[in-house]
C-alpha atoms as a PDB file:
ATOM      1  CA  UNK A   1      -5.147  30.381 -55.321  1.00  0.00           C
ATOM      2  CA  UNK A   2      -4.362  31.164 -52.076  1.00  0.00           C
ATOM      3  CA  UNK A   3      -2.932  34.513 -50.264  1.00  0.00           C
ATOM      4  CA  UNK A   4      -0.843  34.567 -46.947  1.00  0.00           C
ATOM      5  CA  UNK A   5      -0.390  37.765 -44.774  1.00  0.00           C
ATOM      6  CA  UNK A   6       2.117  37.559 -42.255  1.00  0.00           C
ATOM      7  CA  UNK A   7       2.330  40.369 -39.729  1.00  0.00           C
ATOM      8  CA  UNK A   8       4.164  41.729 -37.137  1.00  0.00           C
ATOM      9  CA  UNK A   9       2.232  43.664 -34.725  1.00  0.00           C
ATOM     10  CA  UNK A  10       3.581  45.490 -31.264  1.00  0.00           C
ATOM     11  CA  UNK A  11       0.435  47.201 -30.246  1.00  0.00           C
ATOM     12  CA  UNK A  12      -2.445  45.583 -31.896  1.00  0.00           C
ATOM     13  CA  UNK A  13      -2.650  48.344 -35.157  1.00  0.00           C
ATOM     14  CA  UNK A  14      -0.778  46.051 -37.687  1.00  0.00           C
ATOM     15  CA  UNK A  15      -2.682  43.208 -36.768  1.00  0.00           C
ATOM     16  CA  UNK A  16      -5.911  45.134 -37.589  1.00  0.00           C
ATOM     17  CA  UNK A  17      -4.302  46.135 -40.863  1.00  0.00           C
ATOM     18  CA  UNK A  18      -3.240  42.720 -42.051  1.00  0.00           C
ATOM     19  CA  UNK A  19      -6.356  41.222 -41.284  1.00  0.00           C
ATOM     20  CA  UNK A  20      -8.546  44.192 -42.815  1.00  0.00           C
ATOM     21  CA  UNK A  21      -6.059  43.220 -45.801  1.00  0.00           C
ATOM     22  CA  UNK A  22      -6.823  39.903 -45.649  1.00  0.00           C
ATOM     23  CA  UNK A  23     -10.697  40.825 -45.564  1.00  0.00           C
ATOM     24  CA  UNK A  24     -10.095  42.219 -48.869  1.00  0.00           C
ATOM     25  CA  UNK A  25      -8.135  39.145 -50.331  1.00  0.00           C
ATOM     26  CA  UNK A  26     -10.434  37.033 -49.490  1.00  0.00           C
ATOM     27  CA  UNK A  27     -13.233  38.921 -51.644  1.00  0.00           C
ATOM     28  CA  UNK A  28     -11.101  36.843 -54.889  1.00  0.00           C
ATOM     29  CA  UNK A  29      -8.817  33.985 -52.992  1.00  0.00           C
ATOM     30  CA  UNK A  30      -8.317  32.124 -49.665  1.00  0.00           C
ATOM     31  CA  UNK A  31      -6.684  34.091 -47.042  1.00  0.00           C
ATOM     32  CA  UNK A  32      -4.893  33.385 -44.246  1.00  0.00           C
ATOM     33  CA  UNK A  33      -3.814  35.847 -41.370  1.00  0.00           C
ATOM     34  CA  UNK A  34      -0.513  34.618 -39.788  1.00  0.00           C
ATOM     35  CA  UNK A  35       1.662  36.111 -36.799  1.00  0.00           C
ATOM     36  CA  UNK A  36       5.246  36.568 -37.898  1.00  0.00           C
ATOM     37  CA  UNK A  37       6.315  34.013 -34.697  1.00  0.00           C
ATOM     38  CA  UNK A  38       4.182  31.433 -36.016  1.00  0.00           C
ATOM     39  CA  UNK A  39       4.969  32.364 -39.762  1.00  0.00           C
ATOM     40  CA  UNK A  40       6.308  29.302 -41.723  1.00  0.00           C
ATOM     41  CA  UNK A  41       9.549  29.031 -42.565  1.00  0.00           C
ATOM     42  CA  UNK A  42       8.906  27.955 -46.737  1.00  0.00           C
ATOM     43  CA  UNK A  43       6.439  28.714 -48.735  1.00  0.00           C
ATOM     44  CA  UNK A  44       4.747  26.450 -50.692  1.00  0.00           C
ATOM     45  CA  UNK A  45       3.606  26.429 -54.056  1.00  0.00           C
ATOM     46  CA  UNK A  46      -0.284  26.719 -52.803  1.00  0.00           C
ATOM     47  CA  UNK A  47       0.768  30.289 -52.107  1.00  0.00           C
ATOM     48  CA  UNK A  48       0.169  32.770 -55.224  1.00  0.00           C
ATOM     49  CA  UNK A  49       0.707  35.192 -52.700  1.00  0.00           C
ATOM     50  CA  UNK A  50       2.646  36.291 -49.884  1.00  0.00           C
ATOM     51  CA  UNK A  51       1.688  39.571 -48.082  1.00  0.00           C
ATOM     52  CA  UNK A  52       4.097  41.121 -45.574  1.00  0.00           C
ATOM     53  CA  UNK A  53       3.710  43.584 -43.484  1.00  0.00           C
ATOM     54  CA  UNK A  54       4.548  45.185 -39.896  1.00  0.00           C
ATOM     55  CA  UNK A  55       5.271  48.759 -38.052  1.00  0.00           C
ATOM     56  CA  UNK A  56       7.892  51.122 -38.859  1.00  0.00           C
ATOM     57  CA  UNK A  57      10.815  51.567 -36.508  1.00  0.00           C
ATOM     58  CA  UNK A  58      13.669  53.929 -36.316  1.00  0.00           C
ATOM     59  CA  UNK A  59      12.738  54.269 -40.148  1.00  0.00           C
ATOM     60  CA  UNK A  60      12.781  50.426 -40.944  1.00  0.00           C
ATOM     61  CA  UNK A  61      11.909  47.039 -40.134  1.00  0.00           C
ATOM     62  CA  UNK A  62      11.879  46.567 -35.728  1.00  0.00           C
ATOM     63  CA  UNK A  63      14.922  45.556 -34.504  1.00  0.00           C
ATOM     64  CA  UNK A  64      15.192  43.429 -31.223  1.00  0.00           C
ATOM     65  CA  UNK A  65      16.097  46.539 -29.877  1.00  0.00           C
ATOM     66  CA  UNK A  66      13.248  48.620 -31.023  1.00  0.00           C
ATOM     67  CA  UNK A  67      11.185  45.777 -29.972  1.00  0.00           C
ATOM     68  CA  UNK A  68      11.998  46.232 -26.557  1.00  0.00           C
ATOM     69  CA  UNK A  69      11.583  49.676 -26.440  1.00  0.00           C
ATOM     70  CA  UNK A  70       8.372  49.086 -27.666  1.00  0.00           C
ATOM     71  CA  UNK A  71       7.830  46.478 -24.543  1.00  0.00           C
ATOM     72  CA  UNK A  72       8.885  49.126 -22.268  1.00  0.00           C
ATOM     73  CA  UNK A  73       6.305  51.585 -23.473  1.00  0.00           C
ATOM     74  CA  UNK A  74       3.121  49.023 -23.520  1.00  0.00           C
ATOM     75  CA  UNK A  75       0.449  48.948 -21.542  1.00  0.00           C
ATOM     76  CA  UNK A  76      -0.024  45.604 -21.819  1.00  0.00           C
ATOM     77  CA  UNK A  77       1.720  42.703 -23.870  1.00  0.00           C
ATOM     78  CA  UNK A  78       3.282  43.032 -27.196  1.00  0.00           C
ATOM     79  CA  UNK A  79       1.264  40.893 -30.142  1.00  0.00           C
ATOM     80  CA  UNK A  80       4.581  39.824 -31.308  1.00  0.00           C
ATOM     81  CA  UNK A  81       6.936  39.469 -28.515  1.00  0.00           C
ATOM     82  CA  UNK A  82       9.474  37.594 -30.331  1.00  0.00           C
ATOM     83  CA  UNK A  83      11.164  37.301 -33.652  1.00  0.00           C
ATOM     84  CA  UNK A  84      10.128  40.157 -36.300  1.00  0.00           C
ATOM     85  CA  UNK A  85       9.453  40.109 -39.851  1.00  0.00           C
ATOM     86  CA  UNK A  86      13.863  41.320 -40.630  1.00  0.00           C
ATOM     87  CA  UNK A  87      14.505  37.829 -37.991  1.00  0.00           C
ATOM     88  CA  UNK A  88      11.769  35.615 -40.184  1.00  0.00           C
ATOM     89  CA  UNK A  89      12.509  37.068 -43.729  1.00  0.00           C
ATOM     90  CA  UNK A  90      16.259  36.313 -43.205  1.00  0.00           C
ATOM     91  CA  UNK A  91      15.713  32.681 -43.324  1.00  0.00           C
ATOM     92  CA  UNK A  92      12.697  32.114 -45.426  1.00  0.00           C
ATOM     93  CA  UNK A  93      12.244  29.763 -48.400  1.00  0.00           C
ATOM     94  CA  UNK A  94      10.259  30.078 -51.163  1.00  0.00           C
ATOM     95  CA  UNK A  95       9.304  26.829 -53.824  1.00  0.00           C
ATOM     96  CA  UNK A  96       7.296  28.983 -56.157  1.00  0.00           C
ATOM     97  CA  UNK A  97       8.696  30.957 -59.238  1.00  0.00           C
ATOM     98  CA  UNK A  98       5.401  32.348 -59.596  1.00  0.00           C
ATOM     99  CA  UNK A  99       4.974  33.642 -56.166  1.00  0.00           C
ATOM    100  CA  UNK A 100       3.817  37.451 -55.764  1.00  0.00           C
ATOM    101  CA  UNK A 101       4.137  39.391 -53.272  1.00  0.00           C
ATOM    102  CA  UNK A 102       3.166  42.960 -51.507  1.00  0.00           C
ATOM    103  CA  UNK A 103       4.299  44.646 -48.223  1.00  0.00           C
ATOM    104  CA  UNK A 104       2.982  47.046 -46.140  1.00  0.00           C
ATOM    105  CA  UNK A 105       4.088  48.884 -42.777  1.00  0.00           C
ATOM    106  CA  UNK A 106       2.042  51.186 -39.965  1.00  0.00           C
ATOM    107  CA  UNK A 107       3.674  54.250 -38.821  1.00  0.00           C
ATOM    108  CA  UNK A 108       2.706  57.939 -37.246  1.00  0.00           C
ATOM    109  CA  UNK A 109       0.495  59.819 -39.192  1.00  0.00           C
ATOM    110  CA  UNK A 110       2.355  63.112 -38.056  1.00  0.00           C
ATOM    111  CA  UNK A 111       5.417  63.891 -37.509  1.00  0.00           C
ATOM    112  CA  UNK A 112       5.806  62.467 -41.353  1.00  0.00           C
ATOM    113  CA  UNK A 113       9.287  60.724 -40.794  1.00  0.00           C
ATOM    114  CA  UNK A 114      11.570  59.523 -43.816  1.00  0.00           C
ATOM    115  CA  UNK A 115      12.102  55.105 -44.084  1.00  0.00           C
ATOM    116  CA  UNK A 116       9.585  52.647 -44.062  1.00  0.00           C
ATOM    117  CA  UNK A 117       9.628  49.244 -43.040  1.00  0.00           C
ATOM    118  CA  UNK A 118       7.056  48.621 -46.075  1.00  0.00           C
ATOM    119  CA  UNK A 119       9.436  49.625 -48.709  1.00  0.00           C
ATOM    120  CA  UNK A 120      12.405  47.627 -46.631  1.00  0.00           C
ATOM    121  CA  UNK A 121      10.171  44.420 -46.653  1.00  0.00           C
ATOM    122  CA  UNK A 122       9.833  44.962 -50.318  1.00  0.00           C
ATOM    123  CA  UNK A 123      13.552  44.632 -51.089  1.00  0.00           C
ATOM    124  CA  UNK A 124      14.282  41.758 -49.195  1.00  0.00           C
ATOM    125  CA  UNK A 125      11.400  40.151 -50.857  1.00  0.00           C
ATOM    126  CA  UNK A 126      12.946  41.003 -54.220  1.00  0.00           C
ATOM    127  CA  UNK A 127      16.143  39.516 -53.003  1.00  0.00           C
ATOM    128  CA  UNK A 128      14.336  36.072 -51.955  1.00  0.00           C
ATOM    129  CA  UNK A 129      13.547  36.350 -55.739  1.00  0.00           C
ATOM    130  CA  UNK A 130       9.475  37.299 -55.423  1.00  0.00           C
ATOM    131  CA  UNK A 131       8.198  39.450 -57.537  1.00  0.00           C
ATOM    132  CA  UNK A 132       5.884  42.560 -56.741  1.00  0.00           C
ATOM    133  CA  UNK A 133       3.102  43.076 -57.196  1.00  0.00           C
ATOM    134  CA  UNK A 134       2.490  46.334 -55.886  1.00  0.00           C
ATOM    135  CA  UNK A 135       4.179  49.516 -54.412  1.00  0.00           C
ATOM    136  CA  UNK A 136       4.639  49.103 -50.870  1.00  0.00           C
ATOM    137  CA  UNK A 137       1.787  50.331 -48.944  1.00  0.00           C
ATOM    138  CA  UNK A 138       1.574  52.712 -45.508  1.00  0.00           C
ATOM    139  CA  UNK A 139      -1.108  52.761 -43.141  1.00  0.00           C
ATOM    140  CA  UNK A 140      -1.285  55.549 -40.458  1.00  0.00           C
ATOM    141  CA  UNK A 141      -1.715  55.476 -36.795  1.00  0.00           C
ATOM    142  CA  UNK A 142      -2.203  58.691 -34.930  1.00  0.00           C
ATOM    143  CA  UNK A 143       0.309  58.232 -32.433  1.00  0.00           C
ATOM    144  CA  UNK A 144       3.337  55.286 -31.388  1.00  0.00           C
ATOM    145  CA  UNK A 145       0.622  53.080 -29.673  1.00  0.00           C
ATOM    146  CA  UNK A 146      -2.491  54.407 -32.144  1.00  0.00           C
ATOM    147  CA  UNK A 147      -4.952  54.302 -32.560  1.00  0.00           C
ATOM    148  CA  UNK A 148      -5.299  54.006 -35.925  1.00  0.00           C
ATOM    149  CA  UNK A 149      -6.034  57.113 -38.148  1.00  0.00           C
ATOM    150  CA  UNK A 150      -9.811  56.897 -39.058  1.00  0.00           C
ATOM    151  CA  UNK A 151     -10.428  54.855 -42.663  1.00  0.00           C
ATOM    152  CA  UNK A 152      -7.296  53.310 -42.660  1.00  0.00           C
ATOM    153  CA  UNK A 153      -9.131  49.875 -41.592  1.00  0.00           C
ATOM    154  CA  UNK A 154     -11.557  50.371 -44.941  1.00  0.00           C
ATOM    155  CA  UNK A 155      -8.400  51.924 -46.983  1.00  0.00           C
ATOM    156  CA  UNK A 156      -6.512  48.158 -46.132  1.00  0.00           C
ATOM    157  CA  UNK A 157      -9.493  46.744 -47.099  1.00  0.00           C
ATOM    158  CA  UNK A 158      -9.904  48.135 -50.357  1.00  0.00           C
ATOM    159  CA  UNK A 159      -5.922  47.497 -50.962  1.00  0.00           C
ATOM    160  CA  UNK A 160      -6.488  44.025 -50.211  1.00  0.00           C
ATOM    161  CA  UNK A 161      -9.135  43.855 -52.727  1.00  0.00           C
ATOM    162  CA  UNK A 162      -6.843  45.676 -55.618  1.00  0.00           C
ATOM    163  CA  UNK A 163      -4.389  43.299 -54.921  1.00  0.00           C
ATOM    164  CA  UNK A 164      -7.026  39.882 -54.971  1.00  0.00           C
ATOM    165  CA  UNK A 165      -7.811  41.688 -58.497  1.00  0.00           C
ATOM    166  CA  UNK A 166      -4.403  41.588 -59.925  1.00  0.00           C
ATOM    167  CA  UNK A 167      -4.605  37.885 -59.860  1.00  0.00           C
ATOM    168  CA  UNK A 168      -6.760  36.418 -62.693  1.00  0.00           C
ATOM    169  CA  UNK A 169      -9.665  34.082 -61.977  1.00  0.00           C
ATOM    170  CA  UNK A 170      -8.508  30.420 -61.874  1.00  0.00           C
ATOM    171  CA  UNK A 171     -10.763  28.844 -64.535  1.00  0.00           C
ATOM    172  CA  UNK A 172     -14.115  26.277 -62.602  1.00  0.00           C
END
């Protein structure tokens, strides 16, 4: 079985996450970290599971808009200049009835803000017809740009792992 984790990242601390997620996938199945402007546009049926994930803005998924506020405040260049996880997921296929799925999102550790782009990947997964397979998942950064809040790399980790587990073994 095989896992894919497509991210969107502005700043670098979604990136991190989805490939300490990944880290912990790949502890049970094949993983494979993915940019969301190089994400495919169908999944196959070599995917058991589909892992989505990227950083909350104005209490959702980014927004061209938020994306370019984003570009405006960045030190450097964004990770994912482009199209965003809302652009990709509103045109994605899936072949497989038994595809799972899980999302996650970054976002400030304080102030705690209401919305989530986790739990707004989550429903338009559910609408492509993919099941869950867990809750959708935060991760915290300490501020807009991060870094992020200390354990949250080894907390993606382990959530990667929890997830690999919900899978069963294929048989050798």
């Amino acid at each position: 079985m095989d896992a894919l984790v497509i991210y969107e990242s502005m700043y670098g601390n979604t990136k991190k996450i989805a490939e300490a997620v990944a880290e912990g996938l790949a502890t049970r199945m094949r993983a494979e970290v993915v940019e969301v402007g190089s994400a495919p546009p169908q999944i196959g049926k070599e995917i058991a599971l589909l892992v989505v994930g990227g950083p909350t803005h104005a209490f959702s998924m980014s927004r061209a808009s938020t994306r370019q506020s984003a570009a405006q405040q960045a030190a450097g260049p964004l990770i994912s200049p482009g199209r965003g996880v809302r652009e990709w997921l509103a045109t994605l296929g899936t072949s497989s009835a038994g595809l799972g799925s899980a999302a996650f999102d970054t976002r400030a550790a304080k102030p705690r803000l209401p919305g989530s782009a986790a739990r707004a990947v989550a429903r338009r997964l559910r609408r492509l017809g993919v099941r869950s397979v867990a809750p959708a998942e935060s991760f915290y950064v300490t501020d807009t740009q991060g870094p992020l809040v200390e354990g949250e790399l080894e907390r993606a980790r382990q959530w990667g792992e929890s997830l690999a587990a919900s899978f069963p073994v294929p048989a050798s």
